[in-house]
N, C-alpha and C. Protein backbone atom coordinates (compact mmCIF):
# COMPACT_ATOMS: atom_id res chain seq x y z
N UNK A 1 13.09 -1.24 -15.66
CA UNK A 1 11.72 -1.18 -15.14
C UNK A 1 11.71 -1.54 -13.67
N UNK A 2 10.83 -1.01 -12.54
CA UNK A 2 10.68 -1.38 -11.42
C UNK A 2 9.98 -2.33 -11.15
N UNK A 3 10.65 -2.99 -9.96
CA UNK A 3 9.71 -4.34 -9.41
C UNK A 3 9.58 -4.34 -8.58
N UNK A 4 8.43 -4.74 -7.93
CA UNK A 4 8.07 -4.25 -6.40
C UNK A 4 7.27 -5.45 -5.73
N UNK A 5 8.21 -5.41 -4.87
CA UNK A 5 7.34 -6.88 -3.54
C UNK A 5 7.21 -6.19 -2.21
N UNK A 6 5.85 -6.81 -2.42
CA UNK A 6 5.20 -6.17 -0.54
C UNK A 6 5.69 -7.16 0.37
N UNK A 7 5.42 -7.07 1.76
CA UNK A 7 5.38 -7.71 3.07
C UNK A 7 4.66 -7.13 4.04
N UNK A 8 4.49 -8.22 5.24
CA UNK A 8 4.03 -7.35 6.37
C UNK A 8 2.64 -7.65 6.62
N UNK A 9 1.80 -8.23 5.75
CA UNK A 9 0.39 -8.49 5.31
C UNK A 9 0.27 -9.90 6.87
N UNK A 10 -0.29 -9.50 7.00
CA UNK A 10 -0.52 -10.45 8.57
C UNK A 10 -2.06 -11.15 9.02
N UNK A 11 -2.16 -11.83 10.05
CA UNK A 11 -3.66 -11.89 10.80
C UNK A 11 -3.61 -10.72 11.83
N UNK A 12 -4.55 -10.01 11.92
CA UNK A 12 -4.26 -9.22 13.02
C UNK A 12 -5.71 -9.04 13.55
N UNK A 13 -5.96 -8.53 14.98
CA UNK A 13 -7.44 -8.20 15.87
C UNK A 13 -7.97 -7.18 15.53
N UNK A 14 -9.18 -6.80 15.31
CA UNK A 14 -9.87 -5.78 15.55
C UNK A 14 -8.87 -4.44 16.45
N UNK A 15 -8.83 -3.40 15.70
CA UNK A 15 -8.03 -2.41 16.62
C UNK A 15 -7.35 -2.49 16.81
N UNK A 16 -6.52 -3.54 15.72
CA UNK A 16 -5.10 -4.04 16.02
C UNK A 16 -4.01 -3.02 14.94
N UNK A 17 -2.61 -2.82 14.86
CA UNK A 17 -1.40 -2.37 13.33
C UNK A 17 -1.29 -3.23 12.87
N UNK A 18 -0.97 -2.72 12.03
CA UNK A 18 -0.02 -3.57 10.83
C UNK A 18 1.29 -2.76 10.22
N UNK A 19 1.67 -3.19 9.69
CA UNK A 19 2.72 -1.96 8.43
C UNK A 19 3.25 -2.62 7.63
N UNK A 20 3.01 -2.52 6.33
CA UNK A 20 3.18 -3.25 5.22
C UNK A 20 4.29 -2.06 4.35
N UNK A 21 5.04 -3.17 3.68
CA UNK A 21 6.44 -2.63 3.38
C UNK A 21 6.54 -3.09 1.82
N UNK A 22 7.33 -2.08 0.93
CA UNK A 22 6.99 -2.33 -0.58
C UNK A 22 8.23 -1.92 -1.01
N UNK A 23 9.27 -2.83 -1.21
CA UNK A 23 10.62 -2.85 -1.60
C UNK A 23 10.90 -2.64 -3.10
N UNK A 24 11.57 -2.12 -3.84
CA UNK A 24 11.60 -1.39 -5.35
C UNK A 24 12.75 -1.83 -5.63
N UNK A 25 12.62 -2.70 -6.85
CA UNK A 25 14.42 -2.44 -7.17
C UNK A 25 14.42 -2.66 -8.88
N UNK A 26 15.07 -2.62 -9.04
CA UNK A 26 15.30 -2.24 -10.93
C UNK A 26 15.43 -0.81 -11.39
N UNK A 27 14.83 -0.30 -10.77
CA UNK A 27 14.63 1.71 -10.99
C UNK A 27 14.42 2.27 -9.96
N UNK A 28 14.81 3.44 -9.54
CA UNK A 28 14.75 4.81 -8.40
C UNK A 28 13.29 4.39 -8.75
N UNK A 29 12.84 4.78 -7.28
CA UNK A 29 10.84 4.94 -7.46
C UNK A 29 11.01 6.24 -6.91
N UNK A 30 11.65 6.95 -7.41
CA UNK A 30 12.03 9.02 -6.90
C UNK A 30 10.78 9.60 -8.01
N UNK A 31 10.61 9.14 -9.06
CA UNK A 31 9.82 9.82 -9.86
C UNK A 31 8.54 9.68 -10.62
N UNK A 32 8.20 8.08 -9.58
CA UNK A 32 6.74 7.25 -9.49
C UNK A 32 6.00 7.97 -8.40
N UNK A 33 4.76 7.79 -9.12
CA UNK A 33 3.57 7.97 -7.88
C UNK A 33 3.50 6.63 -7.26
N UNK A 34 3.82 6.61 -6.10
CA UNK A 34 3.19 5.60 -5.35
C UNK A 34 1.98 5.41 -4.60
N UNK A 35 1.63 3.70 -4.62
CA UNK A 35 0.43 3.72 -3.90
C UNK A 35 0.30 2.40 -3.73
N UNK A 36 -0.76 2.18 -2.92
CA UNK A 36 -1.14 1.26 -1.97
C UNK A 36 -3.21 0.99 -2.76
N UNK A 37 -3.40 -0.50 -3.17
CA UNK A 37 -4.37 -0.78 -3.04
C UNK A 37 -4.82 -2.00 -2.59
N UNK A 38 -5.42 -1.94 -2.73
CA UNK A 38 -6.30 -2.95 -2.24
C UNK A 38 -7.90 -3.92 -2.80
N UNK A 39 -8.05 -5.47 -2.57
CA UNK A 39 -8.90 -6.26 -2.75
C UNK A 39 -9.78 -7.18 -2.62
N UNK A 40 -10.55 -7.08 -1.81
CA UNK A 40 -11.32 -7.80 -1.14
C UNK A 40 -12.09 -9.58 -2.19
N UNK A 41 -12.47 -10.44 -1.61
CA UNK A 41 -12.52 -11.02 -2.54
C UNK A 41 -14.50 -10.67 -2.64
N UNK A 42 -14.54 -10.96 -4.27
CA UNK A 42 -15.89 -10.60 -4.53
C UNK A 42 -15.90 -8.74 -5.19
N UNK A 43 -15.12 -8.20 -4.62
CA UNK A 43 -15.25 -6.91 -4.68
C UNK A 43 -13.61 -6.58 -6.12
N UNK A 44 -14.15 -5.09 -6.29
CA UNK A 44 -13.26 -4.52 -7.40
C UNK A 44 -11.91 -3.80 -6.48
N UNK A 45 -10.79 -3.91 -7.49
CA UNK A 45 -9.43 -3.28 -6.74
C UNK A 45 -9.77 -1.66 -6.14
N UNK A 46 -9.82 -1.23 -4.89
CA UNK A 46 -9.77 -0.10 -4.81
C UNK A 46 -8.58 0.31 -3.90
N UNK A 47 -8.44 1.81 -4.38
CA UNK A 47 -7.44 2.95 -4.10
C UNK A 47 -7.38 2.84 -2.26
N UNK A 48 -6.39 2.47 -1.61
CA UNK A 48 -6.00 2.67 -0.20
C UNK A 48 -5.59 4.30 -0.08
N UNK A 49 -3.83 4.53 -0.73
CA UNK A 49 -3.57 5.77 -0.76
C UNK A 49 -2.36 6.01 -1.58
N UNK A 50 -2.13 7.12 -2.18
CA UNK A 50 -1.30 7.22 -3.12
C UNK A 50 -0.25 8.20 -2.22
N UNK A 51 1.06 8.01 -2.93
CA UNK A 51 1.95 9.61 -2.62
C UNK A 51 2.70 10.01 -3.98
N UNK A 52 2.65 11.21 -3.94
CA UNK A 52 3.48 11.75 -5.14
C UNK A 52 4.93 11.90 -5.05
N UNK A 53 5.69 12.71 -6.18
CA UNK A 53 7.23 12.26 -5.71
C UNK A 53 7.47 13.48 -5.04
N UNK A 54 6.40 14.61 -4.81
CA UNK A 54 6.62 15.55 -3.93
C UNK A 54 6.27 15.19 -2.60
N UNK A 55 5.60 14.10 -2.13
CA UNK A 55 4.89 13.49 -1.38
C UNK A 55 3.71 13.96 -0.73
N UNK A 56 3.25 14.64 -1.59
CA UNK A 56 1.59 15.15 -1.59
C UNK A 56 1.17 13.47 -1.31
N UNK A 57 -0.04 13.18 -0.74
CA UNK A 57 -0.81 12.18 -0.08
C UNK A 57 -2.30 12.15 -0.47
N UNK A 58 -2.85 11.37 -0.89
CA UNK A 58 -4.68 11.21 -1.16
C UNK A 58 -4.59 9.75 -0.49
N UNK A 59 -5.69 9.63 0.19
CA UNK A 59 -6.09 8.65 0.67
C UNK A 59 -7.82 8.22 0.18
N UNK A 60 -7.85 6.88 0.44
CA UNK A 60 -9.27 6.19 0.32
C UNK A 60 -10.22 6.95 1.00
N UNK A 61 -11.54 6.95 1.26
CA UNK A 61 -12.37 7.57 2.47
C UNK A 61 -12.12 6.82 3.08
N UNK A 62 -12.45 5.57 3.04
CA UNK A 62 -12.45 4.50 4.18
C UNK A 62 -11.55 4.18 5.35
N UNK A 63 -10.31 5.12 4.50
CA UNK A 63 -8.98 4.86 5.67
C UNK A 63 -8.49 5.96 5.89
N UNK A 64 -9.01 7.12 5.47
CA UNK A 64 -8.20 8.53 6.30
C UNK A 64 -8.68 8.53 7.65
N UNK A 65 -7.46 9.19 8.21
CA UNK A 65 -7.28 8.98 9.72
C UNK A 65 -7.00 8.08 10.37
N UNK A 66 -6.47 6.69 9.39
CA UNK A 66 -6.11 5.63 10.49
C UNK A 66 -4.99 4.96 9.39
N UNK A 67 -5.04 5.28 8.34
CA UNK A 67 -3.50 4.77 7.25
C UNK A 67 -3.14 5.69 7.19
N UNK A 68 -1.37 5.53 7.08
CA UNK A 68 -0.77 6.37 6.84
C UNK A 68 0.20 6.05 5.49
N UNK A 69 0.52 6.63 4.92
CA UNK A 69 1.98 6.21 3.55
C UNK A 69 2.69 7.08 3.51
N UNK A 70 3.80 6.63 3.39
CA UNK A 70 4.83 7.08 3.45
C UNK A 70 6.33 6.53 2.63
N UNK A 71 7.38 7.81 2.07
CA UNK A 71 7.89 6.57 1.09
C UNK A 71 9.63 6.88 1.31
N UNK A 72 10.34 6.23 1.30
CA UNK A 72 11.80 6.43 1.23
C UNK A 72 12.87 6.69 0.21
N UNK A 73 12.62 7.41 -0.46
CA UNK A 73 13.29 7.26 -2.10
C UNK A 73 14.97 6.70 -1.62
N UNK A 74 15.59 7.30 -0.59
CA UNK A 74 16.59 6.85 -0.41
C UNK A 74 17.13 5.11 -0.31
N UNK A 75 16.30 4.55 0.39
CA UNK A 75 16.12 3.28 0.45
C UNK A 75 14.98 2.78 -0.43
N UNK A 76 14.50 3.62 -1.79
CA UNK A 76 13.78 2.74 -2.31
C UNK A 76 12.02 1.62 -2.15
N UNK A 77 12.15 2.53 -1.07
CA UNK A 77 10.45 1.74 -0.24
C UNK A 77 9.80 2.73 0.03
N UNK A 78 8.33 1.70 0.19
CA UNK A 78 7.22 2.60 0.36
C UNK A 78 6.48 1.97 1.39
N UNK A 79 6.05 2.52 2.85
CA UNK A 79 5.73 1.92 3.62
C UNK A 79 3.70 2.05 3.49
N UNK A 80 3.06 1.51 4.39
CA UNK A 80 1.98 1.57 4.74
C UNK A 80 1.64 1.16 6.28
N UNK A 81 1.34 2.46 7.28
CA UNK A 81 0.93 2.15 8.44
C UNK A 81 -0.72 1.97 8.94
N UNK A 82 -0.58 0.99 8.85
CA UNK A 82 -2.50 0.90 9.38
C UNK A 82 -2.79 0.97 11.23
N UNK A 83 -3.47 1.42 11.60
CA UNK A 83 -3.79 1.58 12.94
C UNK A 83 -5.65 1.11 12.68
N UNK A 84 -5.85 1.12 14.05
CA UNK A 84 -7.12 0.75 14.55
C UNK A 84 -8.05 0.11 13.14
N UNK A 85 -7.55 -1.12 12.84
CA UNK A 85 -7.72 -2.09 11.50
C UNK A 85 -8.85 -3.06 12.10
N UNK A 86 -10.09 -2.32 10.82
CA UNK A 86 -11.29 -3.43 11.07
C UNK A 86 -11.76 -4.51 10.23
N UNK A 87 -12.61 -5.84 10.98
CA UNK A 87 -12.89 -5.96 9.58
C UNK A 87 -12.77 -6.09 8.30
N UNK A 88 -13.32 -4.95 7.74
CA UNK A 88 -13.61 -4.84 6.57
C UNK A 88 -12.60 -3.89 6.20
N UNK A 89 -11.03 -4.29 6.63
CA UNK A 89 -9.93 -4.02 6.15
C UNK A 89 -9.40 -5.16 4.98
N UNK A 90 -10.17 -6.19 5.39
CA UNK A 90 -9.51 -7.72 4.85
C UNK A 90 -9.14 -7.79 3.43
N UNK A 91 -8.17 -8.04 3.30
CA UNK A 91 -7.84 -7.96 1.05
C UNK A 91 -6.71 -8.32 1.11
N UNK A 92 -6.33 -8.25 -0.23
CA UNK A 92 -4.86 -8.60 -0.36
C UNK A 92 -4.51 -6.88 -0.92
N UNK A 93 -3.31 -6.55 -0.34
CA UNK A 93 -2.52 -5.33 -0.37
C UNK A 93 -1.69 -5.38 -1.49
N UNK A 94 -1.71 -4.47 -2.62
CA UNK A 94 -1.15 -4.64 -3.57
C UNK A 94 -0.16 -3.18 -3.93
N UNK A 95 1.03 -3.01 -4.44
CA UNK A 95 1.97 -1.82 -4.25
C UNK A 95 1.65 -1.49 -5.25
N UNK A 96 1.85 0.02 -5.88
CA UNK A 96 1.76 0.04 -7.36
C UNK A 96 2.75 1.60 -7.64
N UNK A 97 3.56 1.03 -8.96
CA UNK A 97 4.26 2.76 -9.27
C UNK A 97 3.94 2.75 -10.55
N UNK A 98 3.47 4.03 -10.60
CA UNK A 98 2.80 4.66 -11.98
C UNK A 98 4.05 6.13 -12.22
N UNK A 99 4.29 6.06 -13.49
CA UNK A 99 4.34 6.93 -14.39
C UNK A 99 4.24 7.36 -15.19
N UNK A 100 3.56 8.34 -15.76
CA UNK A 100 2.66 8.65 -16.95
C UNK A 100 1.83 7.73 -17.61
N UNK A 101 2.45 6.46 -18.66
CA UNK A 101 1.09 5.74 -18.70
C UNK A 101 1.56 4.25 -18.03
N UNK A 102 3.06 4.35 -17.60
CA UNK A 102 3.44 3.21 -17.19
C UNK A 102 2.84 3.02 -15.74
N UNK A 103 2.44 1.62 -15.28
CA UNK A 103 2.26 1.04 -14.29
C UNK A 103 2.04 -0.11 -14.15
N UNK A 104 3.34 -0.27 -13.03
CA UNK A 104 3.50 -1.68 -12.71
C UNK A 104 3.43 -1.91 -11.08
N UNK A 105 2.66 -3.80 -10.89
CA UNK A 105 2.60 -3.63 -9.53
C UNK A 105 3.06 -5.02 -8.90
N UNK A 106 3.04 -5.04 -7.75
CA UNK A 106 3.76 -6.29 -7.01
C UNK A 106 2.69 -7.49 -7.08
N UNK A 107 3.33 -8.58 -6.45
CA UNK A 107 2.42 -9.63 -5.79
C UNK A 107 1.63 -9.48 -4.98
N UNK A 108 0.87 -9.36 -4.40
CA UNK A 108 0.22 -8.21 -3.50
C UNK A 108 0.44 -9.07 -2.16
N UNK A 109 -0.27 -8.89 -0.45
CA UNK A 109 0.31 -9.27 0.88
C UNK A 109 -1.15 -9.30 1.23
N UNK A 110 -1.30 -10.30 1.78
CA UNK A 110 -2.80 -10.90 2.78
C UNK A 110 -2.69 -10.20 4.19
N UNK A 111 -4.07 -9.22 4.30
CA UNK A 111 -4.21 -8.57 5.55
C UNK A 111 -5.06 -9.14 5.74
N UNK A 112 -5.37 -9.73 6.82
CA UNK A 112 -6.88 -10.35 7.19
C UNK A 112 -7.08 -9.46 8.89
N UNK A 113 -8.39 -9.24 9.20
CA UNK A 113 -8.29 -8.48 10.55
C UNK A 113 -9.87 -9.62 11.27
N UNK A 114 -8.95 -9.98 11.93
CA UNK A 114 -10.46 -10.40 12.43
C UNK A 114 -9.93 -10.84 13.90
N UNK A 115 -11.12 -11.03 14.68
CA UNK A 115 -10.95 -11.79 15.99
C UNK A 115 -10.94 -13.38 16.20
């Protein structure tokens, strides 16, 4: 079974990056959907962005055009690039690989964005 730990989860400014990093090991993640969510506190887990193992891409509304995902089957990771990060980016970042009905996910990584 795969296990997956994030990093990268930071304080960062208004209009500031980040890139959060989601390391796999126990199983190839070649034939998981990957993805990236996210949790604000008070609020329900929602969808950042997924990739397939073709690496087809869906993203959140909230973050197309400024996240990017991206994944390495070779090395086993799955990155997340955030640019111009507001706000109401703030949650804890959580990795997740799904296959068919299996899904399992990491410890998740504290993004906080504020000034």
């Amino acid at each position: 079974q795969v296990q997956l730990v994030e990093s990268g989860g930071d304080l960062v400014q208004p209009g500031g990056s980040l890139r959060l990093s989601c390391a796999a090991s126990g199983s190839s993640i070649r034939p998981y959907v990957m993805g990236w969510y996210r949790q604000a506190p008070g609020k329900q887990r929602e969808l950042v962005a997924i990739i397939t193992p073709g690496d087809r891409t869906n993203y959140g509304d909230s973050v197309t055009g400024r996240f990017t995902i991206s994944r390495d089957n070779a090395k086993n990771m799955v990155a997340l690039q955030m640019n111009n990060l507001k706000p109401e980016d703030t949650a804890v970042y959580y990795c997740n690989a799904r296959f068919g009905i299996s899904s399992k996910w990491g410890q998740g990584t504290q993004v906080t964005v504020s000034s």
